[in-house]
N, C-alpha and C. Protein backbone atom coordinates (compact mmCIF):
# COMPACT_ATOMS: atom_id res chain seq x y z
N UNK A 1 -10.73 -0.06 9.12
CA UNK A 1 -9.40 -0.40 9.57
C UNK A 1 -8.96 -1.69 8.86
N UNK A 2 -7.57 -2.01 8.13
CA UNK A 2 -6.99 -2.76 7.87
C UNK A 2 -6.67 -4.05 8.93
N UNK A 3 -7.47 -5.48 8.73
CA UNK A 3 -7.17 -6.43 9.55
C UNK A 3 -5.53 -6.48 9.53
N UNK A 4 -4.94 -6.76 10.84
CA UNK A 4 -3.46 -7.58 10.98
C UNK A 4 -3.37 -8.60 9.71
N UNK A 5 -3.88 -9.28 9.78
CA UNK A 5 -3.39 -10.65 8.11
C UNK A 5 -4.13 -9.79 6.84
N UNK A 6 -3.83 -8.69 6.79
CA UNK A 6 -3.45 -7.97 5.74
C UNK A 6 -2.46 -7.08 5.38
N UNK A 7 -1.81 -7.02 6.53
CA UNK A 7 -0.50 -5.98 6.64
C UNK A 7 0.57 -6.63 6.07
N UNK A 8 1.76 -6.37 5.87
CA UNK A 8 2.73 -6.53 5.86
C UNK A 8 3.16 -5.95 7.32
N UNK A 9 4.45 -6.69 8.03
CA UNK A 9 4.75 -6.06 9.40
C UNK A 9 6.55 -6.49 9.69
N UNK A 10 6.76 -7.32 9.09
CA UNK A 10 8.32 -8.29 8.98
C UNK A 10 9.16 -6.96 8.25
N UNK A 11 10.38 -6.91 8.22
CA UNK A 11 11.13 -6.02 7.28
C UNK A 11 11.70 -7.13 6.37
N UNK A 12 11.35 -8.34 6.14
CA UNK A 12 12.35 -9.56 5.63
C UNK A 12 10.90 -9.38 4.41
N UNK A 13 10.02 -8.66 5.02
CA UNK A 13 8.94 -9.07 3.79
C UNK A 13 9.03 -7.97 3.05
N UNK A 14 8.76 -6.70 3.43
CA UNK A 14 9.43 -5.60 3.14
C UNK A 14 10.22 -5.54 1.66
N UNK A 15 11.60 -6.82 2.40
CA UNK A 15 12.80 -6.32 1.78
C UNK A 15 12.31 -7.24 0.46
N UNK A 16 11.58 -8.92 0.64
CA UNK A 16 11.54 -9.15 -0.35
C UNK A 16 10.80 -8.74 -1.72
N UNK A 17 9.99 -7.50 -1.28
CA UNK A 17 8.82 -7.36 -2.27
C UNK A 17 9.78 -6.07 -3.01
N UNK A 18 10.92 -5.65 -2.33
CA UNK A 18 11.47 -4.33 -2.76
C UNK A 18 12.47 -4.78 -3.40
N UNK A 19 12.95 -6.04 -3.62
CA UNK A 19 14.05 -7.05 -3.78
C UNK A 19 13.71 -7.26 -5.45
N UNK A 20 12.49 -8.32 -5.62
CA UNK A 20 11.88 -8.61 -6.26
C UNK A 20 10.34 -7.67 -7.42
N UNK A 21 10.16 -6.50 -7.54
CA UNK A 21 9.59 -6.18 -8.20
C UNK A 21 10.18 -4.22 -8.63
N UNK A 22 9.23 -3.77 -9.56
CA UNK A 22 9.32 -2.77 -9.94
C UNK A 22 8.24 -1.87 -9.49
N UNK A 23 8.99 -0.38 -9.29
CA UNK A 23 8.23 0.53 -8.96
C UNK A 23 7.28 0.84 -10.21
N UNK A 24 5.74 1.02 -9.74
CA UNK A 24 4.28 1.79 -10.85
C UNK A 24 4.56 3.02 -9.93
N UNK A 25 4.30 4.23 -10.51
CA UNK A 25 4.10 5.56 -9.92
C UNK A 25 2.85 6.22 -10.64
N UNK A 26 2.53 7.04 -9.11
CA UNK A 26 1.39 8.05 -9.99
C UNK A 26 1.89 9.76 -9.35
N UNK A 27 0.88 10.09 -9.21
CA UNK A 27 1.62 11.89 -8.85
C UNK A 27 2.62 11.47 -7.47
N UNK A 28 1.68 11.25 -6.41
CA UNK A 28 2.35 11.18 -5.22
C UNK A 28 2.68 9.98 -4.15
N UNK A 29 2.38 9.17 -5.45
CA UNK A 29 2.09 7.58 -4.56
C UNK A 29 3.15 6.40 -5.48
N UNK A 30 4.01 5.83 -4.97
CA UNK A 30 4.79 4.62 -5.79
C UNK A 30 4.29 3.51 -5.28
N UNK A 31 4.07 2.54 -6.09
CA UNK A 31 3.65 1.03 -5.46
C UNK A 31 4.77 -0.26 -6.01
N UNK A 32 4.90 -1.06 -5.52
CA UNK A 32 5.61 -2.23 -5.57
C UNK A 32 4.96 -3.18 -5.29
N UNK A 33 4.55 -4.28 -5.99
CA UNK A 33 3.92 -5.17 -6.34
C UNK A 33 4.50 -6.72 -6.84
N UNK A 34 4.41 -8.06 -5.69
CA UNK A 34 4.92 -8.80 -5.60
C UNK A 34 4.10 -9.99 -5.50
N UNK A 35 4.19 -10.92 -6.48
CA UNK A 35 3.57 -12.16 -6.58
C UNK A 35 3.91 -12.82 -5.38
N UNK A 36 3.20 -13.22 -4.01
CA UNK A 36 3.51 -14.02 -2.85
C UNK A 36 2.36 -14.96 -3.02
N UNK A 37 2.93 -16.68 -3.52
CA UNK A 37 2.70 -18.00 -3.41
C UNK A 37 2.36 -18.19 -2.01
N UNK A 38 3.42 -17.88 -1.26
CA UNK A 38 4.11 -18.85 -0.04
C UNK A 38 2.94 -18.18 0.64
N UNK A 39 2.19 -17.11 1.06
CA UNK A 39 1.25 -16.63 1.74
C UNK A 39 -0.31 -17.83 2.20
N UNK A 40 -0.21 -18.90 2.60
CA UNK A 40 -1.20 -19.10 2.40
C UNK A 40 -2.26 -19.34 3.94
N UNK A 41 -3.56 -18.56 3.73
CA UNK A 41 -4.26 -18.73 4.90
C UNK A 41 -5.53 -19.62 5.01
N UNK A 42 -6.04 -20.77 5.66
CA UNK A 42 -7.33 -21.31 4.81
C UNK A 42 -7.57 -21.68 3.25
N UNK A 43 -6.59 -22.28 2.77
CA UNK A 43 -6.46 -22.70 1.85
C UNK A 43 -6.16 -21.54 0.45
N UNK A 44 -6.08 -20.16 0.97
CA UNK A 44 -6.09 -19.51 -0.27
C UNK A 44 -5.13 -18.00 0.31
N UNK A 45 -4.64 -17.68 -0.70
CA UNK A 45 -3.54 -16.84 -0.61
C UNK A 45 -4.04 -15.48 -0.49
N UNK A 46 -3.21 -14.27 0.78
CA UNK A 46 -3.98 -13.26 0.87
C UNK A 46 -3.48 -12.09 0.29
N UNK A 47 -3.93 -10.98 0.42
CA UNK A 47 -3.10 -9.74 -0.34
C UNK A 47 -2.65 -9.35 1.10
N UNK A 48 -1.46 -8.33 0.57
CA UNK A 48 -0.66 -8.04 1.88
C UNK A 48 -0.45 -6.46 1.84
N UNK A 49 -0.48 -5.52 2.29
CA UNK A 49 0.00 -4.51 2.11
C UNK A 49 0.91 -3.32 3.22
N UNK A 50 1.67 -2.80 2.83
CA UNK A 50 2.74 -2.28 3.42
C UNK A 50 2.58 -0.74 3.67
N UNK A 51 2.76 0.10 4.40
CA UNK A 51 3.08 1.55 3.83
C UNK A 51 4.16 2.09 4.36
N UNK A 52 4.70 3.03 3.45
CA UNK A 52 5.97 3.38 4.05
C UNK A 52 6.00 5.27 3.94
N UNK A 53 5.95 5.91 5.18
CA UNK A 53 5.30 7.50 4.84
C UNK A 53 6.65 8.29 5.72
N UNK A 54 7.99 8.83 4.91
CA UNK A 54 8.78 8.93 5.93
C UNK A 54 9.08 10.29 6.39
N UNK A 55 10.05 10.85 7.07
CA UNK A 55 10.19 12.34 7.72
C UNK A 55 9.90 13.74 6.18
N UNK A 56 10.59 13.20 5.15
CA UNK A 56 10.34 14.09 4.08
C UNK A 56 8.97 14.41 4.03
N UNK A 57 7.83 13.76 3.92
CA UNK A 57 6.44 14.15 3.97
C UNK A 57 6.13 15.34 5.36
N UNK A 58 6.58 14.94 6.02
CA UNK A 58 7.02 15.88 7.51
C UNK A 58 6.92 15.55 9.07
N UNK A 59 8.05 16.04 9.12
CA UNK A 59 8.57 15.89 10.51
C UNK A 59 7.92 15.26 11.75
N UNK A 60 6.51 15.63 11.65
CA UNK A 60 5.44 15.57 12.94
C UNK A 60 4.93 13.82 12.61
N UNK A 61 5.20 12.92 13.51
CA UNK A 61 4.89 11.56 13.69
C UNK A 61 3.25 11.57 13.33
N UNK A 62 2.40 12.45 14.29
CA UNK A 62 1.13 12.70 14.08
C UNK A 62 0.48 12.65 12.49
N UNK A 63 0.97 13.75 11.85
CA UNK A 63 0.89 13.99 10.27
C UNK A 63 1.56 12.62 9.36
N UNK A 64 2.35 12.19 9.70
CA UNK A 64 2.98 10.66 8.83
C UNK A 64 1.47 9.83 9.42
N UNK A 65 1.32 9.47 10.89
CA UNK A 65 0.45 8.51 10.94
C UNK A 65 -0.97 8.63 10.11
N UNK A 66 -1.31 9.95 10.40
CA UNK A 66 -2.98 10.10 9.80
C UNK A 66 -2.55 9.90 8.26
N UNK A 67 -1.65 10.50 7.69
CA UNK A 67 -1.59 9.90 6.12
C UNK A 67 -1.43 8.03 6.22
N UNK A 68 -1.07 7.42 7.03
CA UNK A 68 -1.02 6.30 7.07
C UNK A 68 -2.51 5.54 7.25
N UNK A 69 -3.14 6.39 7.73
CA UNK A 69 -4.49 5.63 8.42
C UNK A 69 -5.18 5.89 7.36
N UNK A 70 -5.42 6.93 6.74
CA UNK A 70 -6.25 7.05 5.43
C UNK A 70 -5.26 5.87 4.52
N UNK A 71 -4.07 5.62 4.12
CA UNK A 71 -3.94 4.57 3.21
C UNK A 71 -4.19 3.49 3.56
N UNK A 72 -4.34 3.25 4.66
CA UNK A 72 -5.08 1.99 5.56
C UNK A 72 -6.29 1.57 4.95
N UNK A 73 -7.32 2.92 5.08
CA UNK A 73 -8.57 2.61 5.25
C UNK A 73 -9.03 2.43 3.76
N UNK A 74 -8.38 3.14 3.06
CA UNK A 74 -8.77 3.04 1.28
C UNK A 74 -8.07 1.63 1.13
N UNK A 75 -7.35 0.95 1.78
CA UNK A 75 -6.70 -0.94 1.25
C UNK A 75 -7.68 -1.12 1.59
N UNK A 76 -8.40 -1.24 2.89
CA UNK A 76 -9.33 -1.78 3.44
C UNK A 76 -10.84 -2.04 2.56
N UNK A 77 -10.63 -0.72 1.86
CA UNK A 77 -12.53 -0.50 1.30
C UNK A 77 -12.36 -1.04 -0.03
N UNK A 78 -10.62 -1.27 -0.42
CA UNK A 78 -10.60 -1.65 -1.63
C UNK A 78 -10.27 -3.19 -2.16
N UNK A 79 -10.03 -3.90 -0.79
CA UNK A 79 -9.59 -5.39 -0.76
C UNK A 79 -10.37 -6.59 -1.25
N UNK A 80 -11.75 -6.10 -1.16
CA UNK A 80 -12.87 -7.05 -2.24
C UNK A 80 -12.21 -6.86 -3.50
N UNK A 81 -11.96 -5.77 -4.26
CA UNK A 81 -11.79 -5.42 -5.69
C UNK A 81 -10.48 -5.66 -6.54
N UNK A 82 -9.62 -6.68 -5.59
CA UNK A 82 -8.62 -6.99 -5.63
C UNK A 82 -8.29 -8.46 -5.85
N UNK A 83 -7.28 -8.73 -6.79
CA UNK A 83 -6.86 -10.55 -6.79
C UNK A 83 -5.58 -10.78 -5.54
N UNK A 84 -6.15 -11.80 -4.96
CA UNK A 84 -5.41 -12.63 -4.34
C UNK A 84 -3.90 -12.78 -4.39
N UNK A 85 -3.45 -13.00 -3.62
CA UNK A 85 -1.83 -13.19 -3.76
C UNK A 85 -0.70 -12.38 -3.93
N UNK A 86 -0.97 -11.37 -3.33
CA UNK A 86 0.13 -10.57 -3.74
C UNK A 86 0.81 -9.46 -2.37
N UNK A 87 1.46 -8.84 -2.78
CA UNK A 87 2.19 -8.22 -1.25
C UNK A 87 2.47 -6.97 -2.11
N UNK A 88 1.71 -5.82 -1.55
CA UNK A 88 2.28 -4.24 -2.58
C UNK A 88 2.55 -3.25 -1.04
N UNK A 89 3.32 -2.81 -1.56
CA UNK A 89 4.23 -1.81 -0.56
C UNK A 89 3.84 -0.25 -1.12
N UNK A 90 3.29 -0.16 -0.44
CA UNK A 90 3.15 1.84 -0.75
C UNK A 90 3.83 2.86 -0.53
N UNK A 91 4.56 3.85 -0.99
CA UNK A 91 5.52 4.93 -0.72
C UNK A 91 5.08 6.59 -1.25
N UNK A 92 4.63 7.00 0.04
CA UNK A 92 4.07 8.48 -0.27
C UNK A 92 5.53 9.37 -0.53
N UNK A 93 4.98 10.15 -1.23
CA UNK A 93 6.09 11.13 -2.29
C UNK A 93 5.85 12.46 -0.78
N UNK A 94 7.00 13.55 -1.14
CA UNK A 94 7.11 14.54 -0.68
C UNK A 94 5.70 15.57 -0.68
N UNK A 95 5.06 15.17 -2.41
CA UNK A 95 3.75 16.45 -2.93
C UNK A 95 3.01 16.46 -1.86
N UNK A 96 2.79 15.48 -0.69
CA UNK A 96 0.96 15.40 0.12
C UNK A 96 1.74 16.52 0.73
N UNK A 97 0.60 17.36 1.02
CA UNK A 97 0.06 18.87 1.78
C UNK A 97 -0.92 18.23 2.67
N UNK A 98 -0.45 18.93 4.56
CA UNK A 98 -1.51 18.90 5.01
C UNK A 98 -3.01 19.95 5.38
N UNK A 99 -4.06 19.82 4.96
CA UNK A 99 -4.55 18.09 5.10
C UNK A 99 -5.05 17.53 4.59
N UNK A 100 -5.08 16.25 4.69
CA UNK A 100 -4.91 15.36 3.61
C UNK A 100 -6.21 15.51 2.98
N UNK A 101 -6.47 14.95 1.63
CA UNK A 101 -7.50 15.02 1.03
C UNK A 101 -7.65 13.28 0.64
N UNK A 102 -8.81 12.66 1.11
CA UNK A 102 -9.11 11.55 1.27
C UNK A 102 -9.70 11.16 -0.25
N UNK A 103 -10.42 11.80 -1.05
CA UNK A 103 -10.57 11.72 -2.32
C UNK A 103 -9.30 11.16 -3.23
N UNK A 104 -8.16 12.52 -2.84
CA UNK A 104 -7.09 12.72 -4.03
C UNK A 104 -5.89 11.23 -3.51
N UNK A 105 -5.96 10.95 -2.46
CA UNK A 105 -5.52 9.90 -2.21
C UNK A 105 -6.15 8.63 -2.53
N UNK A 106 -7.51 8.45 -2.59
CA UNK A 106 -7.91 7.27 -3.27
C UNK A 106 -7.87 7.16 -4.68
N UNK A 107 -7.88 8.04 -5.24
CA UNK A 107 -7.73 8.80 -6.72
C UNK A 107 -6.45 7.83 -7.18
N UNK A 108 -5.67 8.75 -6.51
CA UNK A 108 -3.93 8.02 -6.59
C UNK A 108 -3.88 6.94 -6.39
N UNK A 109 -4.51 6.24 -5.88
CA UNK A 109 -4.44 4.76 -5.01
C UNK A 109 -5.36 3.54 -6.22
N UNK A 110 -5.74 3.87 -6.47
CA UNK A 110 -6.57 3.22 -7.47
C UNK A 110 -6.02 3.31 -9.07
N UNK A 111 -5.67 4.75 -9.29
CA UNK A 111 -4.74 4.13 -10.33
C UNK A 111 -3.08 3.34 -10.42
N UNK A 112 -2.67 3.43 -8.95
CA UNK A 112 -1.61 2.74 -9.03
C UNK A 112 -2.16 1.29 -8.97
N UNK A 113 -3.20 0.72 -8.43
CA UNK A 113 -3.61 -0.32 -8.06
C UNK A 113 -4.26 -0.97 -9.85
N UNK A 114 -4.60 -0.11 -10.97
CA UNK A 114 -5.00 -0.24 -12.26
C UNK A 114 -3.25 -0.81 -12.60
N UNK A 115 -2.82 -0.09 -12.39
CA UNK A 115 -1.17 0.33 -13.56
C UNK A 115 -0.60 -0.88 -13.42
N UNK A 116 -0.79 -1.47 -12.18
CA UNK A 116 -0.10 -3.14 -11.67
C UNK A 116 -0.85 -3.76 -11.86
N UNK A 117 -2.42 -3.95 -12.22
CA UNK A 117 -3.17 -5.56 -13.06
C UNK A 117 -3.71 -5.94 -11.85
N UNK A 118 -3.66 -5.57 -10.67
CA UNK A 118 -3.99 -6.17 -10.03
C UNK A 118 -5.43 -5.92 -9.60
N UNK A 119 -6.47 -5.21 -10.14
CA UNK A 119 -7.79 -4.48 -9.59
C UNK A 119 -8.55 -5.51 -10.78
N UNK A 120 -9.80 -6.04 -10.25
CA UNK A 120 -10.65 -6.91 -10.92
C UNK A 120 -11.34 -5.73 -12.08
C-alpha cells in the first residue's frame, strides 16, 4: 500500500502538475511529471503520486478502484527505484479490460516511469 506522504490528494496539486508539465504515453497509461522543490519532508524532498481512473474505463466504482489499488501498489514497490522530488499524475486510457493484469500494468508503468528520466 502507498503511504499518505506519497499521494498526491489536493486538486490545487493536481492542477499544478497538469498546469506545468507534458504528457509521456505508453499503450494504456499517460503520465505527467513535475519537478516539486517546495515538497519538503525531513530535510529532503518526496515523490508524490496521483491517479486518475475515470467512468470511460467503466462505469462500476468497484472496477475503477481495484485498477487504482494495483497502480498504488506497483508506486509503492517501485518508490526505492525512483529520484526524489517530483509529483507524476497517472491517467488510465479506455484499452484496460477487466481483469486486470498486474504484470501488463507494471509493464506500462515502468516504461512510462523510463520515458520521463525519472527511474535510477
Amino acid at each position: 500500500m502507498l503511504p499518505t506522504k506519497y499521494r498526491l490528494q489536493k486538486s490545487v496539486d493536481f492542477q499544478k502538475v497538469f498546469k506545468n508539465s507534458k504528457p509521456i504515453k505508453t499503450e494504456n497509461l499517460t503520465f505527467r511529471v513535475f519537478r516539486n522543490t517546495q515538497k519538503v519532508v525531513e530535510d529532503e524532498t518526496l515523490i508524490r503520486f496521483g491517479f486518475i481512473v475515470s467512468n470511460k474505463i467503466d462505469k462500476r466504482a468497484t472496477r475503477r478502484n481495484a485498477l487504482k489499488r494495483q497502480l498504488r501498489q506497483i508506486a509503492a514497490d517501485l518508490i526505492s527505484e525512483l529520484e526524489n522530488g517530483y509529483d507524476i499524475v497517472t491517467v488510465a486510457h479506455r484499452d484496460f479490460i477487466y481483469p486486470y493484469e498486474q504484470q501488463e500494468i507494471r509493464k506500462q508503468f515502468r516504461e512510462g516511469l523510463r520515458k520521463s528520466g525519472i527511474l535510477k
